[in-house]
N, C-alpha and C. Protein backbone atom coordinates (compact mmCIF):
# COMPACT_ATOMS: atom_id res chain seq x y z
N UNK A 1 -140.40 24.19 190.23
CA UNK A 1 -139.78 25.22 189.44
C UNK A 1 -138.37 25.49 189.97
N UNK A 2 -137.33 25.67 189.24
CA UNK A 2 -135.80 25.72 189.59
C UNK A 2 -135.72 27.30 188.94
N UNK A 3 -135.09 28.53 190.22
CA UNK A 3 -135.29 29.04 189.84
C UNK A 3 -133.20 29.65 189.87
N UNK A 4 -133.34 30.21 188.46
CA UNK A 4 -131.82 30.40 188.37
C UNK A 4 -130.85 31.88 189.31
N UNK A 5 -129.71 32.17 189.42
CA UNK A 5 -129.30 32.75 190.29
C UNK A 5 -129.51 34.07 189.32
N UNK A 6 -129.76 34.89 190.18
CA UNK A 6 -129.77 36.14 189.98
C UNK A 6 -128.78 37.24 190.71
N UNK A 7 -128.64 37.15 191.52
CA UNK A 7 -128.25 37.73 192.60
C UNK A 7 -127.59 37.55 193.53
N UNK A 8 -125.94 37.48 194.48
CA UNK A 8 -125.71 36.61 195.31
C UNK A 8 -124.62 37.44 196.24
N UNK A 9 -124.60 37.22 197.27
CA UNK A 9 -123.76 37.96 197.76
C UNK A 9 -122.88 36.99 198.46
N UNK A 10 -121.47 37.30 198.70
CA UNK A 10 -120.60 36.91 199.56
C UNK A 10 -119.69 38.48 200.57
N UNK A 11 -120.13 38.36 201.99
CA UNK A 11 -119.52 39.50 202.75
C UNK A 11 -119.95 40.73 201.99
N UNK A 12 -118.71 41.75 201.70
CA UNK A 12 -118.94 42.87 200.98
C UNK A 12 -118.94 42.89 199.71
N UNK A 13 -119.35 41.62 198.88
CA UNK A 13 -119.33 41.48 197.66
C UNK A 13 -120.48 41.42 196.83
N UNK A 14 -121.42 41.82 195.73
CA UNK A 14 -122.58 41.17 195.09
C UNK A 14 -122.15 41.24 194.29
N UNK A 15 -123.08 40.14 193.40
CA UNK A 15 -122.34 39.53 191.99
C UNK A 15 -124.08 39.66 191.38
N UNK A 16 -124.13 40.00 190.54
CA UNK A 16 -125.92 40.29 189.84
C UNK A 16 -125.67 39.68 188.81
N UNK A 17 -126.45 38.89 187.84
CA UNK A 17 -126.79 38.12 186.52
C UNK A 17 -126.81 39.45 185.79
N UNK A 18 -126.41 39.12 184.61
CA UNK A 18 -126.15 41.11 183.63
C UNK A 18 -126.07 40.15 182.25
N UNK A 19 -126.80 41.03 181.23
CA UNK A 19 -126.41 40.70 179.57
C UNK A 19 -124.81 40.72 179.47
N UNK A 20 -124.44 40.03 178.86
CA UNK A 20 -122.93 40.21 178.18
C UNK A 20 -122.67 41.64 177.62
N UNK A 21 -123.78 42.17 176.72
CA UNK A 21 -124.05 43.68 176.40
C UNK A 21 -123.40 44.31 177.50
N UNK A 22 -124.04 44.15 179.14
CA UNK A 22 -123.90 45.02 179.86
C UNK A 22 -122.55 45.38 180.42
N UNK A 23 -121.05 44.62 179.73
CA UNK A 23 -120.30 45.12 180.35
C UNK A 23 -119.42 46.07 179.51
N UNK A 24 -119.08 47.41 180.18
CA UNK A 24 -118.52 48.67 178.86
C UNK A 24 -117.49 48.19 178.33
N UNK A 25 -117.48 48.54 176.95
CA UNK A 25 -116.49 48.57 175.93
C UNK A 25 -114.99 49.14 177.00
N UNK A 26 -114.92 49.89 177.63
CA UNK A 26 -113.95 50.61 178.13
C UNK A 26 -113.07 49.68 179.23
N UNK A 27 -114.10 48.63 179.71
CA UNK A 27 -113.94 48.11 180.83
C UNK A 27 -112.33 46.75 180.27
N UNK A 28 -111.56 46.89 181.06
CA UNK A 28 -110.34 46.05 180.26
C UNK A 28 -110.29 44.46 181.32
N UNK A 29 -109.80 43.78 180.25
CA UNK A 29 -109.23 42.21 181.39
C UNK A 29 -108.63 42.31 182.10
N UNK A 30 -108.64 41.66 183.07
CA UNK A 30 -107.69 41.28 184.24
C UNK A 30 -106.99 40.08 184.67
N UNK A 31 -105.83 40.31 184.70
CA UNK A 31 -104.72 39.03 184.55
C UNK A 31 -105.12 38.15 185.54
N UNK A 32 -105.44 38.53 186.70
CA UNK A 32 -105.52 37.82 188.18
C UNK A 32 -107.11 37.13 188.15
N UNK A 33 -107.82 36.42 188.57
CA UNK A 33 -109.09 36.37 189.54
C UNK A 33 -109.61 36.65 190.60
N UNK A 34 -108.84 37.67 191.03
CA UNK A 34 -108.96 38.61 192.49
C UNK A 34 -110.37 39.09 192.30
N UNK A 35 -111.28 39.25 192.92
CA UNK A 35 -112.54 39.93 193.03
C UNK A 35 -112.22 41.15 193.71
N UNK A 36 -111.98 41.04 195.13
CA UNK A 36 -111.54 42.00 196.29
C UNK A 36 -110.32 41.29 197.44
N UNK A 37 -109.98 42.39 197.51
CA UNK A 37 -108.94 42.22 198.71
C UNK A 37 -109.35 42.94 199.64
N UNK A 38 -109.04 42.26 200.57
CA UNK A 38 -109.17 43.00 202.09
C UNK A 38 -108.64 43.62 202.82
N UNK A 39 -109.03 44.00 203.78
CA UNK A 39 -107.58 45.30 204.35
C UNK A 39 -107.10 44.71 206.04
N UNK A 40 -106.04 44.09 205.79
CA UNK A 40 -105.70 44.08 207.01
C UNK A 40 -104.89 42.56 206.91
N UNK A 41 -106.11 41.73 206.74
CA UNK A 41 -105.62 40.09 207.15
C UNK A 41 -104.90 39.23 205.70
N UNK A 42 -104.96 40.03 204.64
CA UNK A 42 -104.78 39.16 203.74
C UNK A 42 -105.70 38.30 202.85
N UNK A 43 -106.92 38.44 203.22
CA UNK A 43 -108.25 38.03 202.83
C UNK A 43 -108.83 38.20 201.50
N UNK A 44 -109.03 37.67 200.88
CA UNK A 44 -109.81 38.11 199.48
C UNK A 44 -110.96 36.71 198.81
N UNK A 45 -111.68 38.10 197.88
CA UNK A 45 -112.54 37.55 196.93
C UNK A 45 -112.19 36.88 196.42
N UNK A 46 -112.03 35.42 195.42
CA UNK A 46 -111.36 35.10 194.41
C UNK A 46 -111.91 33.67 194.47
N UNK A 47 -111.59 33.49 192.61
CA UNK A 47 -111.56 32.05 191.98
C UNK A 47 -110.66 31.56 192.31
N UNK A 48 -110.08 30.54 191.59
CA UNK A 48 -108.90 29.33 191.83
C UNK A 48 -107.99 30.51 190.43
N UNK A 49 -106.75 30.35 190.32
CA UNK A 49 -106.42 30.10 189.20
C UNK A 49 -106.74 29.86 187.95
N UNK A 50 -106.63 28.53 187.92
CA UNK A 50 -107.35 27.77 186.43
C UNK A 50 -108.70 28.01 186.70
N UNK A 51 -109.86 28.88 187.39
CA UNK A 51 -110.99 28.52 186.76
C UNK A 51 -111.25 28.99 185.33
N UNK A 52 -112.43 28.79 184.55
CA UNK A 52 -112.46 29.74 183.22
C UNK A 52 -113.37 30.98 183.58
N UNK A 53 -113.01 31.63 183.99
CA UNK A 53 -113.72 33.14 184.30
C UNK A 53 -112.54 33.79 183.74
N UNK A 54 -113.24 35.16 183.35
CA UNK A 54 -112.24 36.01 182.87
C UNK A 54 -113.00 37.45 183.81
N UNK A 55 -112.39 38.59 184.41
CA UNK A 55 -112.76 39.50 185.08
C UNK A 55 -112.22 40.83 184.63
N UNK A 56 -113.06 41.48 184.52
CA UNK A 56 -113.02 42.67 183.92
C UNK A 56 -112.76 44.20 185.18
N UNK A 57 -111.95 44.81 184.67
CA UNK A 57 -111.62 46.32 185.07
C UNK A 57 -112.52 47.44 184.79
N UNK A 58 -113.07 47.93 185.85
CA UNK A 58 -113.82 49.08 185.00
C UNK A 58 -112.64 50.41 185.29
N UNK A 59 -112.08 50.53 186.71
CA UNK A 59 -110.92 51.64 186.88
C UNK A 59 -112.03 51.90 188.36
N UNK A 60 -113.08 51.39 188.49
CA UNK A 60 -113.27 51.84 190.04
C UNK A 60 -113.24 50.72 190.73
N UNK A 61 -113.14 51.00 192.11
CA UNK A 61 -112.92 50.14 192.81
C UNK A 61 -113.60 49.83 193.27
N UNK A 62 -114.99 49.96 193.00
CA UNK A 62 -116.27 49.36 193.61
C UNK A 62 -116.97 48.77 192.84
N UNK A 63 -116.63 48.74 191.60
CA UNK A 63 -117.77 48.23 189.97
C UNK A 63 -116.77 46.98 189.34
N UNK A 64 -116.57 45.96 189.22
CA UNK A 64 -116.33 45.52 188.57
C UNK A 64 -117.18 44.34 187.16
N UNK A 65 -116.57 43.01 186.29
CA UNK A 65 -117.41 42.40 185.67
C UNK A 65 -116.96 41.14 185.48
N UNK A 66 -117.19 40.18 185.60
CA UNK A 66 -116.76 38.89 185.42
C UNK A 66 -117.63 37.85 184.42
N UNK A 67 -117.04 37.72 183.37
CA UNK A 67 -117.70 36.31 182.99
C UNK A 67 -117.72 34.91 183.40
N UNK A 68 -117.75 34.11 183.74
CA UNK A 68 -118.04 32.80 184.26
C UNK A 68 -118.00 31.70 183.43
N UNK A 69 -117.07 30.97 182.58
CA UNK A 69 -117.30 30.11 181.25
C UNK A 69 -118.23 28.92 181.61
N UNK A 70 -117.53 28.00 182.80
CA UNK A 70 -117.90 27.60 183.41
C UNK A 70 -118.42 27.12 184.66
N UNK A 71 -119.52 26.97 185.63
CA UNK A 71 -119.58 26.75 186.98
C UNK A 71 -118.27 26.81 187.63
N UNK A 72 -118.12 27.69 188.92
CA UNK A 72 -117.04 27.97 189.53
C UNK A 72 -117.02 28.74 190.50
N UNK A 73 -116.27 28.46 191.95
CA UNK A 73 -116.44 28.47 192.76
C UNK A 73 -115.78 29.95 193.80
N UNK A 74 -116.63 30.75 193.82
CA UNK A 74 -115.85 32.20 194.49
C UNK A 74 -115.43 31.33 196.13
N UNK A 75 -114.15 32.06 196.08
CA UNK A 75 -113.65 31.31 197.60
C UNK A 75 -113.46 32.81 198.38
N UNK A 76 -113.13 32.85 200.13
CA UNK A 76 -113.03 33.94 200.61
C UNK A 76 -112.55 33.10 201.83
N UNK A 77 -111.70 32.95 202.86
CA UNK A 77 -111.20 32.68 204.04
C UNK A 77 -112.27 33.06 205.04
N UNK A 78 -113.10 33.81 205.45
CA UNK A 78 -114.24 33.78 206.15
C UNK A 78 -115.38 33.94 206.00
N UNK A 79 -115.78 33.94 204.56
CA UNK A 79 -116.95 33.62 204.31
C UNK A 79 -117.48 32.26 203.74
N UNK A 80 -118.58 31.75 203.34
CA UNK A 80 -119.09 30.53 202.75
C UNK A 80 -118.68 30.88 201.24
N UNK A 81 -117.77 29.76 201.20
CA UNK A 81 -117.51 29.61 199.13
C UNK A 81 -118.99 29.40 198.62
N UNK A 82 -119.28 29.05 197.39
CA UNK A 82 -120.50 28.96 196.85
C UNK A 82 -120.02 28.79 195.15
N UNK A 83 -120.86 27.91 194.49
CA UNK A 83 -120.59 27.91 193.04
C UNK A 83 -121.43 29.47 192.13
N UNK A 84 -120.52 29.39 191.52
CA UNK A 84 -121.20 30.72 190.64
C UNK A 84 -121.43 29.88 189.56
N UNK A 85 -122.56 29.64 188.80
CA UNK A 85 -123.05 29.70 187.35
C UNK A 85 -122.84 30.20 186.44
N UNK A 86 -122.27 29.15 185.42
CA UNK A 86 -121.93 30.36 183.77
C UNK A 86 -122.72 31.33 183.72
N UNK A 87 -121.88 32.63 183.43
CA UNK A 87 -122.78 33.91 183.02
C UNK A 87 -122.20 34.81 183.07
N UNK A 88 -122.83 36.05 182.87
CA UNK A 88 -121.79 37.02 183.03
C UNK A 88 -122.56 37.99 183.87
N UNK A 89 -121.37 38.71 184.88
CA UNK A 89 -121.91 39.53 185.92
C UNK A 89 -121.56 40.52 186.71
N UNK A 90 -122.13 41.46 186.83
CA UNK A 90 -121.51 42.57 187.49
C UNK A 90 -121.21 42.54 188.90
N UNK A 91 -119.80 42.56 189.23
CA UNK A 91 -119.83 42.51 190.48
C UNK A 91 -119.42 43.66 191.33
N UNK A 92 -120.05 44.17 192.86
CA UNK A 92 -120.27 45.42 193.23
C UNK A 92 -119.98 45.33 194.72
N UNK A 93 -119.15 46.46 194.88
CA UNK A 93 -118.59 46.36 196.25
C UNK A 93 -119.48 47.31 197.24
N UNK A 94 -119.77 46.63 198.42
CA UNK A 94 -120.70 47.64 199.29
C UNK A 94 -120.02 48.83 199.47
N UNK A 95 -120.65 50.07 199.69
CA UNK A 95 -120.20 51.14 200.23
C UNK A 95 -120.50 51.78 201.30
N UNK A 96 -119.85 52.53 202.05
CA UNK A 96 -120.44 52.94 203.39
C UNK A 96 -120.47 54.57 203.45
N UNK A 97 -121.09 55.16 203.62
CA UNK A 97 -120.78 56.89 204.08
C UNK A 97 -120.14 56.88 204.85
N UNK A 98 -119.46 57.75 204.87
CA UNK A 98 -118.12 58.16 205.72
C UNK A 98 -119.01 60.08 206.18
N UNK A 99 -118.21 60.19 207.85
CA UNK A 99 -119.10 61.40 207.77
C UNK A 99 -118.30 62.71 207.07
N UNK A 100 -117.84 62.73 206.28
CA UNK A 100 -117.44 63.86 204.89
C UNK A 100 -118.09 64.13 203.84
N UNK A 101 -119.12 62.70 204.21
CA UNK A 101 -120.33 63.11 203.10
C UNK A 101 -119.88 62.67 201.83
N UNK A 102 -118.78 61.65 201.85
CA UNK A 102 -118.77 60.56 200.90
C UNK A 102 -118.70 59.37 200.81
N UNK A 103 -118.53 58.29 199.63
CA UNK A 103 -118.02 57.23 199.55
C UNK A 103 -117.27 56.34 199.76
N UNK A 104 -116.78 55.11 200.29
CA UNK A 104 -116.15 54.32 200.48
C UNK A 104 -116.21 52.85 200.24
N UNK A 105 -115.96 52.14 199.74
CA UNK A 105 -115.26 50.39 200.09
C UNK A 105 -115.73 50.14 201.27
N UNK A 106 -116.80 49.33 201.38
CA UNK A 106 -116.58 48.30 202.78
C UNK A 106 -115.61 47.46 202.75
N UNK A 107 -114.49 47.47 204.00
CA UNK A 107 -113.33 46.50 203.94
C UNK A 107 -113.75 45.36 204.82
N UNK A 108 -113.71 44.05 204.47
CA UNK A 108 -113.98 42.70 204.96
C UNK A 108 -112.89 42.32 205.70
C-alpha cells in the first residue's frame, strides 16, 4: 500500500494536504515563493523560482496556502529539501509562548 503525503514538516514549517475549498476567498497571491524567512542568517523556506506553485497570503504570519501544480521541491539551507506533491496546502508556522502570555513565530 503507497500511502500519500499528508502531512510534512520542514524545521518550523508544516505543510498539511487541504481541499482547494479550504483556502479563503480573502486569502491573496503572492509574487515570490518564499514560504518563511528567517531571522538572523538569511535563511528561508522556499521553492525555486520557476517552480509551478502559486502561494497564497492570508495577512498572518503564521497561516499561509500554497498550491503545488506540479511535484516540487521546498528548499531551506539547513534543513533536508524534500519533494512536495501536487496539491494544495496549508502551510503553518510553529508558535511558541512567550511569557506575556502570547504568541509568536518560531524563528529558524
Amino acid at each position: 500500500m503507497v500511502r500519500k503525503l499528508t502531512a510534512r514538516r520542514q524545521g518550523d514549517i508544516l505543510l498539511i494536504r487541504r481541499n482547494r475549498a479550504f483556502i479563503p476567498e480573502s486569502a491573496k497571491p503572492k509574487v515570490d515563493k518564499i514560504v518563511a524567512e528567517g531571522e538572523g542568517h538569511g535563511h528561508q523556506h522556499s521553492f525555486a523560482a520557476t517552480a509551478p506553485v502559486v502561494l497564497y497570503d492570508t495577512g498572518s504570519p503564521l497561516v499561509q496556502y500554497g498550491v503545488v501544480k506540479e511535484a516540487s521541491v521546498l528548499e531551506h539551507q539547513e534543513h533536508e529539501s524534500f519533494t512536495v506533491p501536487a496539491g494544495t496546502y496549508e502551510i503553518i508556522r510553529q508558535r511558541e509562548a512567550t511569557l506575556e502570555d502570547t504568541e509568536r513565530a518560531v524563528m529558524d
